[in-house]
C-alpha atoms as a PDB file:
ATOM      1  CA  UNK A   1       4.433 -16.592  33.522  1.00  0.00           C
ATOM      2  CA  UNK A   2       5.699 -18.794  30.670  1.00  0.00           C
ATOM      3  CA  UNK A   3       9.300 -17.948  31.954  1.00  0.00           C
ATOM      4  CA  UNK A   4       8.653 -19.331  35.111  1.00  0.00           C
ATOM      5  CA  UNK A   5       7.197 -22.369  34.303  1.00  0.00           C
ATOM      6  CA  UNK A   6       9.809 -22.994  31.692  1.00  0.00           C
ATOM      7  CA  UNK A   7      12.784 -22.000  34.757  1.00  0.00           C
ATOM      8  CA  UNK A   8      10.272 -24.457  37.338  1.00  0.00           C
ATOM      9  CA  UNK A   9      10.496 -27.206  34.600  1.00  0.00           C
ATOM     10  CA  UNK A  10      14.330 -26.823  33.981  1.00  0.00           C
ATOM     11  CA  UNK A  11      15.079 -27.149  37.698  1.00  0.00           C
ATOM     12  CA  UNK A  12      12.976 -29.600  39.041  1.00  0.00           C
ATOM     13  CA  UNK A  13      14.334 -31.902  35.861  1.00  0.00           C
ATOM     14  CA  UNK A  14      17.594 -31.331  36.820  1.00  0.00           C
ATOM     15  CA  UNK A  15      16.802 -32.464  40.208  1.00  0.00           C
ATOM     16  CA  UNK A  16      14.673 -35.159  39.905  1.00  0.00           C
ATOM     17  CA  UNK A  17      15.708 -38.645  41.806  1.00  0.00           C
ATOM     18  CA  UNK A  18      14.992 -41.155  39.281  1.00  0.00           C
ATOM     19  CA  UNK A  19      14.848 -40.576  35.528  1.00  0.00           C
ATOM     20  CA  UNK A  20      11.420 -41.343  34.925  1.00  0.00           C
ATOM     21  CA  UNK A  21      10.604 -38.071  37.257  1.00  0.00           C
ATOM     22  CA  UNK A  22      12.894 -36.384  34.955  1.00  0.00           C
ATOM     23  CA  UNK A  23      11.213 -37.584  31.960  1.00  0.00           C
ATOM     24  CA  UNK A  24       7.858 -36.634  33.368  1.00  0.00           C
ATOM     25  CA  UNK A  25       9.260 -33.223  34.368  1.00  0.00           C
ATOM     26  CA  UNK A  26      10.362 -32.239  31.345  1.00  0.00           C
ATOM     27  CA  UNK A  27       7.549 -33.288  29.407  1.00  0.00           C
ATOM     28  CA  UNK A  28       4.815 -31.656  31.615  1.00  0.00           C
ATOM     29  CA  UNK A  29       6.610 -28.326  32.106  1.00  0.00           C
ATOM     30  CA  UNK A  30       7.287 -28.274  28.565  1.00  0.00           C
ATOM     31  CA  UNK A  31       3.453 -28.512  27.763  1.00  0.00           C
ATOM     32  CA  UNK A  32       2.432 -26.209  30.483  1.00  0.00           C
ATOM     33  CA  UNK A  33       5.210 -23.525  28.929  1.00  0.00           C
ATOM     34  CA  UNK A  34       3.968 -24.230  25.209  1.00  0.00           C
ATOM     35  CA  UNK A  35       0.580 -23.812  26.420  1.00  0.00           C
ATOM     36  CA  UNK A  36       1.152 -20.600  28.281  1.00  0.00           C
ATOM     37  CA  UNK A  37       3.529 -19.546  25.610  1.00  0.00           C
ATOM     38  CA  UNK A  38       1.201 -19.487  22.884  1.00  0.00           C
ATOM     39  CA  UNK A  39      -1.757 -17.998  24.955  1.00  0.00           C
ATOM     40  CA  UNK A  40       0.587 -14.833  25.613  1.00  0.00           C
ATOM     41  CA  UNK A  41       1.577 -14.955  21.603  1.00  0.00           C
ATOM     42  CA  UNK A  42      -1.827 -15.109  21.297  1.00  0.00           C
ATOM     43  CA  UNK A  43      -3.088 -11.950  23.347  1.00  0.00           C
ATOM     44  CA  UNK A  44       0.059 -10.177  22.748  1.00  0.00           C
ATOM     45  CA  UNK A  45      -0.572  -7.331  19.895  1.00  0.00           C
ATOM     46  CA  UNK A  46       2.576  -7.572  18.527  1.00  0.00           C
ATOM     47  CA  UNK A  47       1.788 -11.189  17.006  1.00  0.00           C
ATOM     48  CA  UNK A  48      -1.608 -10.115  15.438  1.00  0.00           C
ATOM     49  CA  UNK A  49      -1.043 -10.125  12.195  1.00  0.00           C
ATOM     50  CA  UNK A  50      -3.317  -8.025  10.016  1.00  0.00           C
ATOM     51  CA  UNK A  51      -2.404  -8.644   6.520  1.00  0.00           C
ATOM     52  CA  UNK A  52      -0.818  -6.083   5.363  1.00  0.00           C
ATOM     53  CA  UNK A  53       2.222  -8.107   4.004  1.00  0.00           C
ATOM     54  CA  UNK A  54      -0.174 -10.474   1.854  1.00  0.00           C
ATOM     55  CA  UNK A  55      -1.554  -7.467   0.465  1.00  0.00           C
ATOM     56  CA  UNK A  56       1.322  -5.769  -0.701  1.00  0.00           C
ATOM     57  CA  UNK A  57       2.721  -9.290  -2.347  1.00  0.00           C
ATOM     58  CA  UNK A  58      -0.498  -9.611  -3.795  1.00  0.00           C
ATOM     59  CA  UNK A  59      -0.026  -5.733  -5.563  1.00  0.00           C
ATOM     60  CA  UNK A  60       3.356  -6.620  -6.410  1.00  0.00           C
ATOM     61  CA  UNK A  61       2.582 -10.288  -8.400  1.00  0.00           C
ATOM     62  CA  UNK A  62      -0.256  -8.939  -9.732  1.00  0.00           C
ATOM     63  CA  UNK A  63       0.948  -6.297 -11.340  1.00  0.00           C
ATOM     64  CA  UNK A  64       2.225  -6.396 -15.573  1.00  0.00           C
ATOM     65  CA  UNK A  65       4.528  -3.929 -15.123  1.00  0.00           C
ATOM     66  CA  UNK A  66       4.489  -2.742 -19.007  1.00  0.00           C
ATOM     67  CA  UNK A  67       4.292   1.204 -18.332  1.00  0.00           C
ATOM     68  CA  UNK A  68       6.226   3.510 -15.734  1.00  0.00           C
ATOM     69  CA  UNK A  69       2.771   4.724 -15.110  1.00  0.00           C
ATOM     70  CA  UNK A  70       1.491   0.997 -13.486  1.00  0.00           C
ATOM     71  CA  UNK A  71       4.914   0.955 -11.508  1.00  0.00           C
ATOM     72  CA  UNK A  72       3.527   4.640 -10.069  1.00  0.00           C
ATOM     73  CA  UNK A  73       0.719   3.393  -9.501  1.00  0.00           C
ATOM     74  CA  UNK A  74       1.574   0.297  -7.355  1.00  0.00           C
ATOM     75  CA  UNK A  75       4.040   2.276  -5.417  1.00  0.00           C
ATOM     76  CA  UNK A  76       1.324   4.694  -4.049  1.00  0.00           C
ATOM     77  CA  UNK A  77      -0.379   1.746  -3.273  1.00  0.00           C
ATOM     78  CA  UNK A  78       2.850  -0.222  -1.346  1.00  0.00           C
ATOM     79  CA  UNK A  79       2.975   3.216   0.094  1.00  0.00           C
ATOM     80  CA  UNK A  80      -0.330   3.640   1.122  1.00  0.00           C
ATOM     81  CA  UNK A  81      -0.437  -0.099   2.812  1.00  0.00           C
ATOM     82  CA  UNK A  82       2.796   0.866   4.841  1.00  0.00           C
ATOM     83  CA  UNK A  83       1.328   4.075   6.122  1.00  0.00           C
ATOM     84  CA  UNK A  84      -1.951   2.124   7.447  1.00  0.00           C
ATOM     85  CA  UNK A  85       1.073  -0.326   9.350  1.00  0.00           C
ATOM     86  CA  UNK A  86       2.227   0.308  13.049  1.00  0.00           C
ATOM     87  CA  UNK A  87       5.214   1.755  12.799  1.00  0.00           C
ATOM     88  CA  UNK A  88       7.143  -0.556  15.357  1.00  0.00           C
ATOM     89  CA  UNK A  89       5.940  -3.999  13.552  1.00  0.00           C
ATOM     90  CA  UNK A  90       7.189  -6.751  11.720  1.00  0.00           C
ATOM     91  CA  UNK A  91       4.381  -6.126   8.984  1.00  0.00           C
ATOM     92  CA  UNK A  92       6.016  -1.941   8.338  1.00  0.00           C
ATOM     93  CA  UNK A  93       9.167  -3.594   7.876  1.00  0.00           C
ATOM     94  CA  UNK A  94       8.022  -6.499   5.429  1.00  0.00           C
ATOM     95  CA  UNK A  95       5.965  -3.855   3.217  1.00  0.00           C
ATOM     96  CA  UNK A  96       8.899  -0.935   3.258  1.00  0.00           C
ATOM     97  CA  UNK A  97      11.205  -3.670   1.608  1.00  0.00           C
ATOM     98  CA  UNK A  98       7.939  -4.143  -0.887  1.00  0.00           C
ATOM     99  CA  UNK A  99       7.762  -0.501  -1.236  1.00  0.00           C
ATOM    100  CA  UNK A 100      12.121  -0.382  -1.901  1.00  0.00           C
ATOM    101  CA  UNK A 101      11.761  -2.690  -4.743  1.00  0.00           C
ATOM    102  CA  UNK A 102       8.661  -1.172  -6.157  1.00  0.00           C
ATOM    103  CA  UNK A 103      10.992   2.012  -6.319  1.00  0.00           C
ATOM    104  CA  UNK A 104      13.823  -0.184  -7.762  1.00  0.00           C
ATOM    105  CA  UNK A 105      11.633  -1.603 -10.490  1.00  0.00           C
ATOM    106  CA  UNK A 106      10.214   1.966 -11.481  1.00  0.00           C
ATOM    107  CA  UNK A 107      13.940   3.373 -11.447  1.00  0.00           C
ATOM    108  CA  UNK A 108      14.911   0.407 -14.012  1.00  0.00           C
ATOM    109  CA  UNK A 109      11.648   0.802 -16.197  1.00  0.00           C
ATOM    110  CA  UNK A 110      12.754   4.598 -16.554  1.00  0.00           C
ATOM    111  CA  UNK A 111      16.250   3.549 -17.272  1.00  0.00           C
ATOM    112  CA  UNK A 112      14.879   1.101 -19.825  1.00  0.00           C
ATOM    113  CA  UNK A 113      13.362   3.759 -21.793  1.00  0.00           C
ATOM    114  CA  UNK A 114       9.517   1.756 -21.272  1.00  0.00           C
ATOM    115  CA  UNK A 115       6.650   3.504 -22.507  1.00  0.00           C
ATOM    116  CA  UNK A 116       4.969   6.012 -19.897  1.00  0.00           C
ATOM    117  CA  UNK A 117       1.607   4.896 -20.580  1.00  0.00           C
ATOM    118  CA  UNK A 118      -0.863   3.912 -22.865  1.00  0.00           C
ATOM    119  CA  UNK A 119      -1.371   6.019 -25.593  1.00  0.00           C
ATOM    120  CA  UNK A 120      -4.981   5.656 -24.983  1.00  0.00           C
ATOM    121  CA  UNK A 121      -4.810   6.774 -21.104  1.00  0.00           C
ATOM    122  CA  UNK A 122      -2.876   9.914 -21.972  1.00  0.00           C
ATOM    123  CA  UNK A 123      -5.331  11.267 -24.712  1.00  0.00           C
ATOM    124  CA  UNK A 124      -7.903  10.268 -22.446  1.00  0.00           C
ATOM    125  CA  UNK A 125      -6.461  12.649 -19.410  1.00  0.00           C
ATOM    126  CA  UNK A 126      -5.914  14.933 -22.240  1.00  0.00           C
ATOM    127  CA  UNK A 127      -9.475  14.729 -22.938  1.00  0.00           C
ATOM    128  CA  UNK A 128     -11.084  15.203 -19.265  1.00  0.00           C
ATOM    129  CA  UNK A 129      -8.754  17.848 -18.717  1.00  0.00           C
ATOM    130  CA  UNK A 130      -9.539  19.553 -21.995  1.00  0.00           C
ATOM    131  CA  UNK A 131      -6.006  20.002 -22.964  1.00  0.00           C
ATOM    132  CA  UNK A 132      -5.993  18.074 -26.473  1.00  0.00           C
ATOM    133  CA  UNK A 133      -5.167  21.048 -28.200  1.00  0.00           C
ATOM    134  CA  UNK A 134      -1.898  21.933 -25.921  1.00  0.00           C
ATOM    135  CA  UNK A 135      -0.494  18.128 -26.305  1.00  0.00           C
ATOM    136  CA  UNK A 136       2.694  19.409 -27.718  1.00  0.00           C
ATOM    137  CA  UNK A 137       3.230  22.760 -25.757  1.00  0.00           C
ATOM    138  CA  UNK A 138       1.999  20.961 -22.798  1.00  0.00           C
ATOM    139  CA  UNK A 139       3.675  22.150 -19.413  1.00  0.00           C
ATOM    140  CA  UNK A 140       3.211  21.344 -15.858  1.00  0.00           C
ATOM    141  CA  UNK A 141       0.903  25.129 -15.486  1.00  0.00           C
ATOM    142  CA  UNK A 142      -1.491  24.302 -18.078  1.00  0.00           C
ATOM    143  CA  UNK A 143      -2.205  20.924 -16.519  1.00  0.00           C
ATOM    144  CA  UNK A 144      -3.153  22.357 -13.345  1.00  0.00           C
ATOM    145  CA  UNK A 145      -5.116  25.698 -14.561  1.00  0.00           C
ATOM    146  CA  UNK A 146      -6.591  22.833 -16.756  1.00  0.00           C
ATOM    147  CA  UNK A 147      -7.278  20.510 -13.313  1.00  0.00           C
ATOM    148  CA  UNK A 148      -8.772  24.005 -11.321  1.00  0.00           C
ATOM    149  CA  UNK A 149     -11.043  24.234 -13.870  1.00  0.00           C
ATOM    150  CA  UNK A 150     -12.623  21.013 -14.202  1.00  0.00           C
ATOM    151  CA  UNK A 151     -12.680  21.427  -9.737  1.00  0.00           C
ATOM    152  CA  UNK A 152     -14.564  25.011 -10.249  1.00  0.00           C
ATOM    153  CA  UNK A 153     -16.909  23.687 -12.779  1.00  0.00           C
ATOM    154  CA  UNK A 154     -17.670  20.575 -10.599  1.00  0.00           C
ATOM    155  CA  UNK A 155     -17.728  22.076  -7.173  1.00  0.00           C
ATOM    156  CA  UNK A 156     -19.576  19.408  -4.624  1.00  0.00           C
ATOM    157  CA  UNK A 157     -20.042  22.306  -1.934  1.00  0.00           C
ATOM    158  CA  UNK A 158     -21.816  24.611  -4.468  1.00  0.00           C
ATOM    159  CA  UNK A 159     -23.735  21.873  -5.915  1.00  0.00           C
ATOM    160  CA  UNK A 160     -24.962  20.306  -2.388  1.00  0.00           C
ATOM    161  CA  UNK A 161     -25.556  24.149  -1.104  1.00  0.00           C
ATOM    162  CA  UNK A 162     -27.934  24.614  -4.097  1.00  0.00           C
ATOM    163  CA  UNK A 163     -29.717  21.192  -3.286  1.00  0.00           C
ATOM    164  CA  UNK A 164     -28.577  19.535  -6.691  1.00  0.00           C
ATOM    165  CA  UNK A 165     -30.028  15.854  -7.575  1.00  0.00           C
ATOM    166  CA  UNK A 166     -27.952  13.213  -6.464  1.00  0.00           C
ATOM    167  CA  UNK A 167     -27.281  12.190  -9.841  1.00  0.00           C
ATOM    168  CA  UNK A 168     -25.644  15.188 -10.456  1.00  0.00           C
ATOM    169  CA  UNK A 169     -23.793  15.117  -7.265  1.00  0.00           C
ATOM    170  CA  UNK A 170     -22.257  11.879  -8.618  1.00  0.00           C
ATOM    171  CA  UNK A 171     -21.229  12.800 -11.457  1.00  0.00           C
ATOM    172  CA  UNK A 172     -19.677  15.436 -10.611  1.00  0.00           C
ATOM    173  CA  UNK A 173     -17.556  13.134  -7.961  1.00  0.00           C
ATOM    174  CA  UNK A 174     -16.952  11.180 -11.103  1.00  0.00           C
ATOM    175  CA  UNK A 175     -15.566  14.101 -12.860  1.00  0.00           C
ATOM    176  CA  UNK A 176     -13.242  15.416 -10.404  1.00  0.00           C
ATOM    177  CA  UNK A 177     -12.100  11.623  -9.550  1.00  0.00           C
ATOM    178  CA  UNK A 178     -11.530  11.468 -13.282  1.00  0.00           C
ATOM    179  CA  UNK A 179      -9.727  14.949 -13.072  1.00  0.00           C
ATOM    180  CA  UNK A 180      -7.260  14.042 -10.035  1.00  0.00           C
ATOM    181  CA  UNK A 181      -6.608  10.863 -11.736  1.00  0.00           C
ATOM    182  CA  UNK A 182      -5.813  12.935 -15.016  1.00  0.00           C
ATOM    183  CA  UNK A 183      -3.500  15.498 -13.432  1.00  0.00           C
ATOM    184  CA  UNK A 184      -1.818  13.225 -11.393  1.00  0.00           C
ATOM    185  CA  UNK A 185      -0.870  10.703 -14.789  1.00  0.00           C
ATOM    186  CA  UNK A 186       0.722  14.083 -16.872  1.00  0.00           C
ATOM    187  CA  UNK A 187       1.910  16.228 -13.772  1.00  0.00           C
ATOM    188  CA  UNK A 188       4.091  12.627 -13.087  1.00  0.00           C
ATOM    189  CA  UNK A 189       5.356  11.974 -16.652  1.00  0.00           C
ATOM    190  CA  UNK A 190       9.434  11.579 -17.424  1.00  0.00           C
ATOM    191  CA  UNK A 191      10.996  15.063 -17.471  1.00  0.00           C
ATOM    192  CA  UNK A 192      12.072  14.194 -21.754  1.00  0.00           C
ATOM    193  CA  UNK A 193       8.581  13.050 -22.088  1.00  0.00           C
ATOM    194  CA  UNK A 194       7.174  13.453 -26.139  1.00  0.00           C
ATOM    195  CA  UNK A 195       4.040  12.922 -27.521  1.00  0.00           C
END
């Protein structure tokens, strides 16, 4: 529609008498293909734009990228927007170039030789996962016997099949939110990683 008007407006400019009909020509089919133009912008799905490029800029400003860890983390979460993205949009594209220098930035931190993570946040995943004692023979195995534990102990199906509170039920989601987090910050620590 906005294609014809635009073609209507072009010719009957060009063929107008007197110049004040092309004047007028040109000015009211430019209107009337603006106007159309922007209602088909409008209802096309292509130009809604959900945000998903203001949210990834956001993660990436936001961000004090002092530990690999925090560059790990805001990559899953560049990678995470991207994946909720239609593939075939503007927005995918805008947020995999996010995502690219996310990966860029976590490459240079490792080159840089930054610290992993806070001392702190490690002997804390130590500590949910039980594994203080094995922090210097500490290999990828133990971590996850150590993670399948904490899941056993904390085991929502067995605990909502035997009518637990819902207290306990949350803490338990607690725990094994705790544990995943845990497992996920050693199982993804540099390969000449020391304590």
């Amino acid at each position: 529609m906005t294609v014809v008007f635009a073609f209507l407006g072009i010719t009957l400019t060009l063929t107008a008498d007197t110049p004040w009909m092309q004047y007028f020509y040109a000015a009211f089919y430019t209107f009337i293909t603006l106007y159309f133009g922007i209602i088909t912008a409008r209802k096309y799905k292509r130009f809604h734009r959900d945000d998903y490029v203001g949210k990834a800029q956001k993660i990436r400003r936001q961000a004090n990228y002092r530990y690999i860890y925090e560059h790990e983390q805001a990559l899953e979460e560049l990678r995470a927007i991207q994946s909720q993205c239609p593939h075939d949009s503007f927005e995918y594209s805008m947020v995999g170039l996010d995502v690219m220098m996310a990966g860029w930035e976590r490459d240079s931190a490792i080159a840089n030789k930054l610290p992993y993570a806070l001392p702190e946040l490690l002997d804390e995943a130590l500590t949910t996962l039980d594994l203080m004692r094995h922090k210097t023979s500490l290999d990828d195995d133990k971590i996850r016997d150590a993670a399948d534990t904490v899941r056993r102990k904390n085991n929502l199906h067995d605990l909502k099949r035997r009518k637990a509170p819902k207290a306990v039920i949350a803490t338990a989601e607690r725990r094994l939110a705790e544990a995943d987090k845990a497992e996920c910050l050693l199982l993804n620590r540099p390969k000449n990683f020391t304590w």
